[in-house]
C-alpha atoms as a PDB file:
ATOM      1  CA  UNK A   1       3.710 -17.057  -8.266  1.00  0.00           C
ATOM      2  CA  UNK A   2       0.312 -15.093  -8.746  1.00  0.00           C
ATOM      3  CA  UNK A   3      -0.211 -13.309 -11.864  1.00  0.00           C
ATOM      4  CA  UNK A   4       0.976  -9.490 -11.983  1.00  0.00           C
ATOM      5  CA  UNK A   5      -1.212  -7.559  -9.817  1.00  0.00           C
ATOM      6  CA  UNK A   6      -1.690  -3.643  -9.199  1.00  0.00           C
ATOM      7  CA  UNK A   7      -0.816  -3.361  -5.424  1.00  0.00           C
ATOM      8  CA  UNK A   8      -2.169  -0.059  -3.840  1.00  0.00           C
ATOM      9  CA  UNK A   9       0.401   1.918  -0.889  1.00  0.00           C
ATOM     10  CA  UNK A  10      -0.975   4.313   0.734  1.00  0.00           C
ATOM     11  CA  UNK A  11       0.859   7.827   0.974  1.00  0.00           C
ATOM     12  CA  UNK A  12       2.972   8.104   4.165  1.00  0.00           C
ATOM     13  CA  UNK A  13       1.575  11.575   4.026  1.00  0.00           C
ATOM     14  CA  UNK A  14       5.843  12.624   4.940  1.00  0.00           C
ATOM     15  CA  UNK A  15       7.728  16.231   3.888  1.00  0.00           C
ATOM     16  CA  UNK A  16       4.795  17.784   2.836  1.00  0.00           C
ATOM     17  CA  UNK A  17       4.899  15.385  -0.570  1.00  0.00           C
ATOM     18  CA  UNK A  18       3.573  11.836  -1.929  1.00  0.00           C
ATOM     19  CA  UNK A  19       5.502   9.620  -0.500  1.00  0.00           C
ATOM     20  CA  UNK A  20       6.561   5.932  -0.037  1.00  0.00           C
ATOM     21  CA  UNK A  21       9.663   3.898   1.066  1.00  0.00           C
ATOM     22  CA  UNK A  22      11.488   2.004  -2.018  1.00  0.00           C
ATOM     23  CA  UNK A  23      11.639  -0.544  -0.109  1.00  0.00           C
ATOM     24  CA  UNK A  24       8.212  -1.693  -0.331  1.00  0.00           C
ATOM     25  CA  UNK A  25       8.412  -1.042  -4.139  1.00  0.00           C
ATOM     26  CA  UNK A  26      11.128  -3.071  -4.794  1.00  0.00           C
ATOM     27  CA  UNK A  27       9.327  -5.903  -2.503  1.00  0.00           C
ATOM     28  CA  UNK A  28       6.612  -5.481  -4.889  1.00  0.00           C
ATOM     29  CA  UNK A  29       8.625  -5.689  -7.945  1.00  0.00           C
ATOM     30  CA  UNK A  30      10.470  -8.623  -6.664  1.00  0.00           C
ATOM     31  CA  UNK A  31       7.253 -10.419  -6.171  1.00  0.00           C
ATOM     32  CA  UNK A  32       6.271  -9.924  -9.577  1.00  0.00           C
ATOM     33  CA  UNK A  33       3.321  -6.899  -9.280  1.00  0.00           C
ATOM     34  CA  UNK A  34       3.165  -3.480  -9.781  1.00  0.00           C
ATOM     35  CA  UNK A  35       3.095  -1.011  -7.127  1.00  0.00           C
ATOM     36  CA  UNK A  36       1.562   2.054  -7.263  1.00  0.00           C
ATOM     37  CA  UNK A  37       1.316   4.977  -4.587  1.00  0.00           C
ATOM     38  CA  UNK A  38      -2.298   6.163  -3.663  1.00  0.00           C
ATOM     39  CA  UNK A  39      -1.833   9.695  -2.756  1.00  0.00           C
ATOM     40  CA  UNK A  40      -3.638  11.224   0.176  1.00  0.00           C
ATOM     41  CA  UNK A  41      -7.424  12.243  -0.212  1.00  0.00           C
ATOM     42  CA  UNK A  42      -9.908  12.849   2.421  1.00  0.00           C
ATOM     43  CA  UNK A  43     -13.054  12.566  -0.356  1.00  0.00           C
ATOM     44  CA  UNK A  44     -14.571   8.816   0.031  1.00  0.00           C
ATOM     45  CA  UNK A  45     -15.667   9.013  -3.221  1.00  0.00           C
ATOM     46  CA  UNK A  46     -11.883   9.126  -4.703  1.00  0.00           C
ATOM     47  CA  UNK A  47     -10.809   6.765  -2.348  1.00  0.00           C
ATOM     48  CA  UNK A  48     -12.971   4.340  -3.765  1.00  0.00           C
ATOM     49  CA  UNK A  49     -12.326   4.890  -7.075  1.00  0.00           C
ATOM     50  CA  UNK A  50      -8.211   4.462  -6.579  1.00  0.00           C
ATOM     51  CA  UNK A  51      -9.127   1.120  -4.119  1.00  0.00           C
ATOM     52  CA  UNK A  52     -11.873  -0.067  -7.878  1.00  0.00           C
ATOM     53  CA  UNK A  53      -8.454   0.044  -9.575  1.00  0.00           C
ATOM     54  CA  UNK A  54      -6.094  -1.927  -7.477  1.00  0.00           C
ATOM     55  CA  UNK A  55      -6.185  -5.855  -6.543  1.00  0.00           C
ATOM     56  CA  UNK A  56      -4.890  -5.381  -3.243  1.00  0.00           C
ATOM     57  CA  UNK A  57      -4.272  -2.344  -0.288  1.00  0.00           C
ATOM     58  CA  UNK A  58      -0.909  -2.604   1.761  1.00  0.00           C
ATOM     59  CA  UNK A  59      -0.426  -0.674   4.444  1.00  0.00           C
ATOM     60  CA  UNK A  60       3.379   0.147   5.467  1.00  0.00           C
ATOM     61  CA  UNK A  61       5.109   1.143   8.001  1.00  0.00           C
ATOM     62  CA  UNK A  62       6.344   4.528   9.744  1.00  0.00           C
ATOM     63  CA  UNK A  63       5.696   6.507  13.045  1.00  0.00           C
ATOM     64  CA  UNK A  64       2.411   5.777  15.693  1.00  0.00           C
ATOM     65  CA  UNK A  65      -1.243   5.984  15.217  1.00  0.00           C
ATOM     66  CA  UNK A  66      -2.330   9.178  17.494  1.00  0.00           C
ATOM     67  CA  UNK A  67      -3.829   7.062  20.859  1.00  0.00           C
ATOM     68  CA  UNK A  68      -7.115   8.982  20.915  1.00  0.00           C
ATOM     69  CA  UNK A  69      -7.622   6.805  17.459  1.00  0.00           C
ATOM     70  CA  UNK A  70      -7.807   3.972  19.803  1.00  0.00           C
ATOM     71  CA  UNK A  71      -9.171   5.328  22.942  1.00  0.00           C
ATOM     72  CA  UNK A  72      -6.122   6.355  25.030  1.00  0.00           C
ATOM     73  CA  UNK A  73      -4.156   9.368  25.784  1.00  0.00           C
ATOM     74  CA  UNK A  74      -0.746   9.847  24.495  1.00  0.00           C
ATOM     75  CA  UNK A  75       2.131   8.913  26.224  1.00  0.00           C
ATOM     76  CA  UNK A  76       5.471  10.144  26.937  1.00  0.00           C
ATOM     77  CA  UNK A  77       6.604   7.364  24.105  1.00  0.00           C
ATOM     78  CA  UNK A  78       4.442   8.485  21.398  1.00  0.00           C
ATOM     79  CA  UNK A  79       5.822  10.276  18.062  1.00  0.00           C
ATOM     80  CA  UNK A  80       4.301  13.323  16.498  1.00  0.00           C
ATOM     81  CA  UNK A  81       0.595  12.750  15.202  1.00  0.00           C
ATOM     82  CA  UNK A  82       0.508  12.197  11.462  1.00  0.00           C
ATOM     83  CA  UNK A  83      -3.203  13.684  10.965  1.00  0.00           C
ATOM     84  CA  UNK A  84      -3.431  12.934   7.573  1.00  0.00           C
ATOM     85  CA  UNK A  85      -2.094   9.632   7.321  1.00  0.00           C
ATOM     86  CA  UNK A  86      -4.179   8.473  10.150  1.00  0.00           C
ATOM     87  CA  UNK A  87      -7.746   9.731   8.997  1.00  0.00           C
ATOM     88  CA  UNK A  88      -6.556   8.204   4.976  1.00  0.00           C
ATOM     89  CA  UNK A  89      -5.291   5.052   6.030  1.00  0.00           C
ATOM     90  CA  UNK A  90      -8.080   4.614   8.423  1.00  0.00           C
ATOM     91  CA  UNK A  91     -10.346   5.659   5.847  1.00  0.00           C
ATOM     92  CA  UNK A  92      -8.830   3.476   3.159  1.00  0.00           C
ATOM     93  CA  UNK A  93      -8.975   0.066   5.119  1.00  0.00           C
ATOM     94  CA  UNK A  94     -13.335   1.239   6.034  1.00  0.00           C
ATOM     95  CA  UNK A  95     -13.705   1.476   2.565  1.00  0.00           C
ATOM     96  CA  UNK A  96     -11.277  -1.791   1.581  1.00  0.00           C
ATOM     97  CA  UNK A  97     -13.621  -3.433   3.734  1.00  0.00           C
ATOM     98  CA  UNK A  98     -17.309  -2.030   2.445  1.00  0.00           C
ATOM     99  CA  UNK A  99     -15.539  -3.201  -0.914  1.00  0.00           C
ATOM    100  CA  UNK A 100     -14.068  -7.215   0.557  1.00  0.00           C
ATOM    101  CA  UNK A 101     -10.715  -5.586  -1.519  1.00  0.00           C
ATOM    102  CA  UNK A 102      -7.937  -7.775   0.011  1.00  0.00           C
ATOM    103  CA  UNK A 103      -5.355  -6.366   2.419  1.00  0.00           C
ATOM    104  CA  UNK A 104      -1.887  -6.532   3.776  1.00  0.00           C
ATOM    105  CA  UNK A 105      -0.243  -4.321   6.303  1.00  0.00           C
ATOM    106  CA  UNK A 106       3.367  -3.708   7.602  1.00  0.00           C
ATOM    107  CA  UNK A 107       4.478  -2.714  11.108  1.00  0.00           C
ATOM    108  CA  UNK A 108       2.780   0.215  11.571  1.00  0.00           C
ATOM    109  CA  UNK A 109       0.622  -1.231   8.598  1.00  0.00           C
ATOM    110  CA  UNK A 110      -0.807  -4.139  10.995  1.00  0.00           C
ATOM    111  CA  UNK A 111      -1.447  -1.654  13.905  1.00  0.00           C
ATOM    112  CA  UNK A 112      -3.961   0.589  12.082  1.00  0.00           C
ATOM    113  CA  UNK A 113      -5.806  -2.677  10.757  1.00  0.00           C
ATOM    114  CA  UNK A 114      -5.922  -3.828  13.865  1.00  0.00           C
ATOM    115  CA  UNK A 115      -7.456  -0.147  15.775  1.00  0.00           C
ATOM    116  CA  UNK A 116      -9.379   0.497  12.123  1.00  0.00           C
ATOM    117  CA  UNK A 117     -11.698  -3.237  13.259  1.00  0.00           C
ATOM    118  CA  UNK A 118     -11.705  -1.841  16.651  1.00  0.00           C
ATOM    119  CA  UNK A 119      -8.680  -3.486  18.389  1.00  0.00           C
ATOM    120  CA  UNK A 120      -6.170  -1.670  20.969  1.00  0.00           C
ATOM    121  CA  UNK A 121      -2.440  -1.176  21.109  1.00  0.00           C
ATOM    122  CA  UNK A 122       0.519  -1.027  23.439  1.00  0.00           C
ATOM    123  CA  UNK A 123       1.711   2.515  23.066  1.00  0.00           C
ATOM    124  CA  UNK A 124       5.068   1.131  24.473  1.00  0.00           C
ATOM    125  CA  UNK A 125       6.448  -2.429  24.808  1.00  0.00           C
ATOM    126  CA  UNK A 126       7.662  -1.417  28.447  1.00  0.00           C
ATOM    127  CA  UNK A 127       3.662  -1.516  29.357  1.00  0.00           C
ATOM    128  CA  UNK A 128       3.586  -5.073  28.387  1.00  0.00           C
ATOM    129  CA  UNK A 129       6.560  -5.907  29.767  1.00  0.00           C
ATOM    130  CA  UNK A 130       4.772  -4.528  33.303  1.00  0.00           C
ATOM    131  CA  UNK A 131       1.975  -6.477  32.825  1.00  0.00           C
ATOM    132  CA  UNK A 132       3.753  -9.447  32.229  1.00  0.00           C
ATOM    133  CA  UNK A 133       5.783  -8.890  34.933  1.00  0.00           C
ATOM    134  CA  UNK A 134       2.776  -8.608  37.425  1.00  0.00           C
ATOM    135  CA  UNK A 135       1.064 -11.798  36.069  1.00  0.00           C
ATOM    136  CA  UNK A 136       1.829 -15.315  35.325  1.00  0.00           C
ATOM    137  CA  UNK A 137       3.758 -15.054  32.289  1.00  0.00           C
ATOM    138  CA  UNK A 138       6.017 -13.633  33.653  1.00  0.00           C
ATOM    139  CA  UNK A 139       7.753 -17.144  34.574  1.00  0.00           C
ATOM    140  CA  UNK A 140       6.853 -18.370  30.892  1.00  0.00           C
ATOM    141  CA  UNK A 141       9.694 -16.124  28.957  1.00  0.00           C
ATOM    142  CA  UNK A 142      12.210 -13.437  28.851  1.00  0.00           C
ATOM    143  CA  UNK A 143      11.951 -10.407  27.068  1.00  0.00           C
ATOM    144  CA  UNK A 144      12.923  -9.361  23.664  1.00  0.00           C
ATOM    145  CA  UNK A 145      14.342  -5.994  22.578  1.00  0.00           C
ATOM    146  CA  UNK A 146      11.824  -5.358  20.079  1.00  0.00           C
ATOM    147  CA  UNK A 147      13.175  -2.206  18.912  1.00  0.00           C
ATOM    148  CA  UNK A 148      16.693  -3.054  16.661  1.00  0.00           C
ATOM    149  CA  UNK A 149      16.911   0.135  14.173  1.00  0.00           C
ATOM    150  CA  UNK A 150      20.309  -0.918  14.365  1.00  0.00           C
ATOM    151  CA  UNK A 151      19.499  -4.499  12.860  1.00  0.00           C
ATOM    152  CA  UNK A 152      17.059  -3.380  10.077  1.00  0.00           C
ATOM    153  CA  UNK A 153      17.880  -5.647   7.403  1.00  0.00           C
ATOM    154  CA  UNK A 154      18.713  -9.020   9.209  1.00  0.00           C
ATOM    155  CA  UNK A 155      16.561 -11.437  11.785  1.00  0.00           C
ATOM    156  CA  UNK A 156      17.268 -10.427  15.756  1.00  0.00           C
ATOM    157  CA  UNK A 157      14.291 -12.736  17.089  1.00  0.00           C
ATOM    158  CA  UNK A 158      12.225 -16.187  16.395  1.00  0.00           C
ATOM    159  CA  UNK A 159       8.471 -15.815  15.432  1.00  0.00           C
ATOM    160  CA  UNK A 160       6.462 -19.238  15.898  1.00  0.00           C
ATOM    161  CA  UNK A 161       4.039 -19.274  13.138  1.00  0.00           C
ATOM    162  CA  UNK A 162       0.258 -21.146  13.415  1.00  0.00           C
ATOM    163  CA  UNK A 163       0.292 -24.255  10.996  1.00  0.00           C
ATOM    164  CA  UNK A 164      -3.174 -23.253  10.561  1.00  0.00           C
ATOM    165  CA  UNK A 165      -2.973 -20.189   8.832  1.00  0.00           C
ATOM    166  CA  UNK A 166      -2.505 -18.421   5.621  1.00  0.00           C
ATOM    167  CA  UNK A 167       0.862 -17.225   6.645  1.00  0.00           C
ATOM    168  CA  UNK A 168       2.138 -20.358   6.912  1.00  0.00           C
ATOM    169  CA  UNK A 169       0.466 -21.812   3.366  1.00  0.00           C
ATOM    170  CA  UNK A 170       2.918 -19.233   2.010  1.00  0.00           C
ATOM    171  CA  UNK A 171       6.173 -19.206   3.900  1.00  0.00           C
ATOM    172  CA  UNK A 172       5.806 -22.556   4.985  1.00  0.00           C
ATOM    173  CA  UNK A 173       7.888 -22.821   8.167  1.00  0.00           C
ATOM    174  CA  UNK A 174       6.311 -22.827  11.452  1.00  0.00           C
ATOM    175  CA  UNK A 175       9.213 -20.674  12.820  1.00  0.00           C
ATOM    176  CA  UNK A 176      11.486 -17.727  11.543  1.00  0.00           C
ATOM    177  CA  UNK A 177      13.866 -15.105  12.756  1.00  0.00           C
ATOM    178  CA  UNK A 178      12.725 -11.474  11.910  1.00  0.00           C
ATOM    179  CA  UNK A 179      13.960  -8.099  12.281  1.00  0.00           C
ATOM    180  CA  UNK A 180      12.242  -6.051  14.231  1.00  0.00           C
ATOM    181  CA  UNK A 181      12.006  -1.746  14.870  1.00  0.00           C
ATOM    182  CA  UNK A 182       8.653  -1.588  16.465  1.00  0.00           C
ATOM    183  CA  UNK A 183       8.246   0.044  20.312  1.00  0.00           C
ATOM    184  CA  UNK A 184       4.012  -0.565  19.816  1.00  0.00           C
ATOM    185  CA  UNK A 185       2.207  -3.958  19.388  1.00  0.00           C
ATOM    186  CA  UNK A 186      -1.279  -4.480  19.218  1.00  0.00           C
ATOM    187  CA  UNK A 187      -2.736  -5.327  22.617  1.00  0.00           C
ATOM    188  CA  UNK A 188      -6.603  -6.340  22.141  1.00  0.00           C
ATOM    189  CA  UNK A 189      -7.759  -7.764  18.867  1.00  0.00           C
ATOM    190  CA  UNK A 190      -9.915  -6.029  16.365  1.00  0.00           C
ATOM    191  CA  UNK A 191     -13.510  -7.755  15.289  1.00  0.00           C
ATOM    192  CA  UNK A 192     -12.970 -10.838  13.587  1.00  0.00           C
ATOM    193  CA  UNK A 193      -8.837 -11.127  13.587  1.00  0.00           C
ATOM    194  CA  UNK A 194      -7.050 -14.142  15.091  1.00  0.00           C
ATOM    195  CA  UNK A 195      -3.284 -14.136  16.065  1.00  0.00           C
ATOM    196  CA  UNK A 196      -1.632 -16.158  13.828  1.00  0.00           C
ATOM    197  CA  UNK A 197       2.269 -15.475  15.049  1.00  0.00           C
ATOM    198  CA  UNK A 198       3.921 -14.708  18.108  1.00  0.00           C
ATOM    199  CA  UNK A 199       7.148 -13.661  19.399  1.00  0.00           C
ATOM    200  CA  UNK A 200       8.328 -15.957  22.210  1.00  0.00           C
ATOM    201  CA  UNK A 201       7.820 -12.908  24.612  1.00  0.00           C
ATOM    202  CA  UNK A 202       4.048 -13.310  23.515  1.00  0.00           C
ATOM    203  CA  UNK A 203       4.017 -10.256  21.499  1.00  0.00           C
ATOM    204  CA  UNK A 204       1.750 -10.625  18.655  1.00  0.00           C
ATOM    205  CA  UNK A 205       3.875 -11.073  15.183  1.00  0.00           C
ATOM    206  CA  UNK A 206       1.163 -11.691  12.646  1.00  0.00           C
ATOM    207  CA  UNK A 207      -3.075 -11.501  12.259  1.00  0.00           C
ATOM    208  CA  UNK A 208      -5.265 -12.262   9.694  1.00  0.00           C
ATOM    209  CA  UNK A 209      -9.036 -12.274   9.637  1.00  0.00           C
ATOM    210  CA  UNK A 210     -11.461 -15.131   9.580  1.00  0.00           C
ATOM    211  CA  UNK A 211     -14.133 -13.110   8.102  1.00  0.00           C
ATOM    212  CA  UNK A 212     -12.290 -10.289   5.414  1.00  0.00           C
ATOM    213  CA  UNK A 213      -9.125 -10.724   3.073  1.00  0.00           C
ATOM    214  CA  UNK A 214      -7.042  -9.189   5.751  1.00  0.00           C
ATOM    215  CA  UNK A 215      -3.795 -10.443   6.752  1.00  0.00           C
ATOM    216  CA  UNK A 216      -0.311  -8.281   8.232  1.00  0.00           C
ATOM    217  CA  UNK A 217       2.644  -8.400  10.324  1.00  0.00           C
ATOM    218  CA  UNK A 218       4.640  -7.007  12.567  1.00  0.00           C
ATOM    219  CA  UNK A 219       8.009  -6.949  10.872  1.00  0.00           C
ATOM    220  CA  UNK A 220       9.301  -5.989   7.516  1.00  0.00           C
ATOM    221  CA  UNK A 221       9.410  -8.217   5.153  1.00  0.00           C
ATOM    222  CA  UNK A 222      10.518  -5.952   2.425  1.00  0.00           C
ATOM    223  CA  UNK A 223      13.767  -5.590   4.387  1.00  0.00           C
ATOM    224  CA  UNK A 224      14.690  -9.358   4.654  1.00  0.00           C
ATOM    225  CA  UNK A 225      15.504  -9.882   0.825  1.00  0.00           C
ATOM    226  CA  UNK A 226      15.189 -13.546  -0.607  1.00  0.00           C
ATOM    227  CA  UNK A 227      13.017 -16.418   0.548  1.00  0.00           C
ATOM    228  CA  UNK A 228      10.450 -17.183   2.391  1.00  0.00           C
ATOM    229  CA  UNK A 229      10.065 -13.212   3.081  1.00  0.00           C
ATOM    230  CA  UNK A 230       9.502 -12.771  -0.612  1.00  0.00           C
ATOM    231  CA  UNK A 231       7.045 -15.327  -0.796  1.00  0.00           C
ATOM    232  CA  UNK A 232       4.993 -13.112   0.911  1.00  0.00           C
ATOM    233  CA  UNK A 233       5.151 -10.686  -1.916  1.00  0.00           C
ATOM    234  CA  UNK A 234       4.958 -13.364  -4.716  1.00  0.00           C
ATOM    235  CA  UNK A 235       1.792 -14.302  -3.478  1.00  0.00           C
ATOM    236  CA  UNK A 236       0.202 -11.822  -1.519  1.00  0.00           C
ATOM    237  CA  UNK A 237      -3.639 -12.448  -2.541  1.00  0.00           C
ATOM    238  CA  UNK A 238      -3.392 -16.330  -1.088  1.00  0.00           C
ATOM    239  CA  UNK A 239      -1.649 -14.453   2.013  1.00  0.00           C
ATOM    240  CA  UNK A 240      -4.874 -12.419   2.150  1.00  0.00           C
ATOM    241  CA  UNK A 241      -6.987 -14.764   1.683  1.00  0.00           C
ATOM    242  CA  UNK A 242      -8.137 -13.369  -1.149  1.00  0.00           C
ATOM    243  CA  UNK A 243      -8.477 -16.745  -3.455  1.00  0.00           C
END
């Protein structure tokens, strides 16, 4: 296990209040760190300052990024825009970046990484599933219900995991069954991020960069108590690269 780190969330900007999930605290306690919430702020200058004092940004999860963020109009699947928590987050990972501060995003964490370096998103699985359907690959698998809010807090589908990656150094096994409550997935990749996990309906499960200490997934970790999922937590700089 790493040594005890300061690990930065970023406020889910929810209820009108500071706010973050005790779920990713406890995942952070678990793996030996400290977490501390970095409340909203739209000044760059403060931003910097809070990202000085941590060792490492993660990002979390929650409801969509607004589709004009990445170049789309909304669709009849999105949730309500979260201004705020857009425009900090997004700000947070430029700066993280300006800064080479290692980070690690959730779910919704991995999706504004991925649109924050320029990539793209599925604003609903059912628009993959329709390309898919009208192309090749569609012979290659069946489809997975991605979305199991139900199923929160146990594995409902296999990831296949890239020996040659980071995410593998740290949960060493080259498959693992996740949970999953996600109805997005990034679609094109953002500058410099390679695809390091994927579901076996090709959706991509986990990214990290070649070029910044960036690394995320799709699922929630913090959910699936106990090994390897706390391994990520344990030692979250070597998953970011940052070593």
């Amino acid at each position: 296990m790493e040594e005890s780190l300061i690990i930065g969330l970023a406020d889910t900007c929810t209820d009108g209040e500071v706010n973050m999930g005790r779920n990713y605290v406890d995942a952070v306690r678990r793996g030996g760190h400290i977490a501390v919430i970095l409340p909203y702020s739209d000044d760059d200058n403060i931003c910097r300052s809070m990202l000085d004092r941590i060792d490492v940004l993660l990002l979390t999860g929650g409801g969509d990024l607004a589709a004009w963020r990445f170049g789309q109009e909304p669709s009849e699947f999105d949730s309500s825009e979260n201004v705020d928590r857009d425009s900090f987050e997004l700000r947070l990972i430029d700066l993280a970046c300006r800064m080479n501060k290692p980070i690690a995003g959730i779910c919704r964490g991995m999706q504004v990484i991925n649109v924050a370096l320029g990539g793209t998103l599925w604003q609903d699985m059912s628009y993959k599933r329709q390309r898919d359907n009208d192309s090749i690959q569609s012979s290659l698998h069946s489809f997975i219900d991605h979305q199991r809010p139900d199923k929160k807090w146990e594995g409902v589908h296999l990831v296949n995991i890239d020996k040659d990656s980071r995410l593998f150094d740290v949960l060493k096994h080259e498959t693992i069954m996740v949970n999953s409550t996600h109805h997005q997935a990034v679609r094109d990749l953002g500058k410099d991020l390679k695809v390091v996990a994927l579901s076996e309906d090709l959706v991509v499960e986990a990214f990290e960069s070649t070029k910044l200490p960036i690394s995320a997934v799709q699922w929630h970790p913090e959910r699936l108590v106990g090994e390897p999922f706390d391994s990520l937590f344990k030692n979250i700089k070597k998953w970011t690269g940052d070593i």
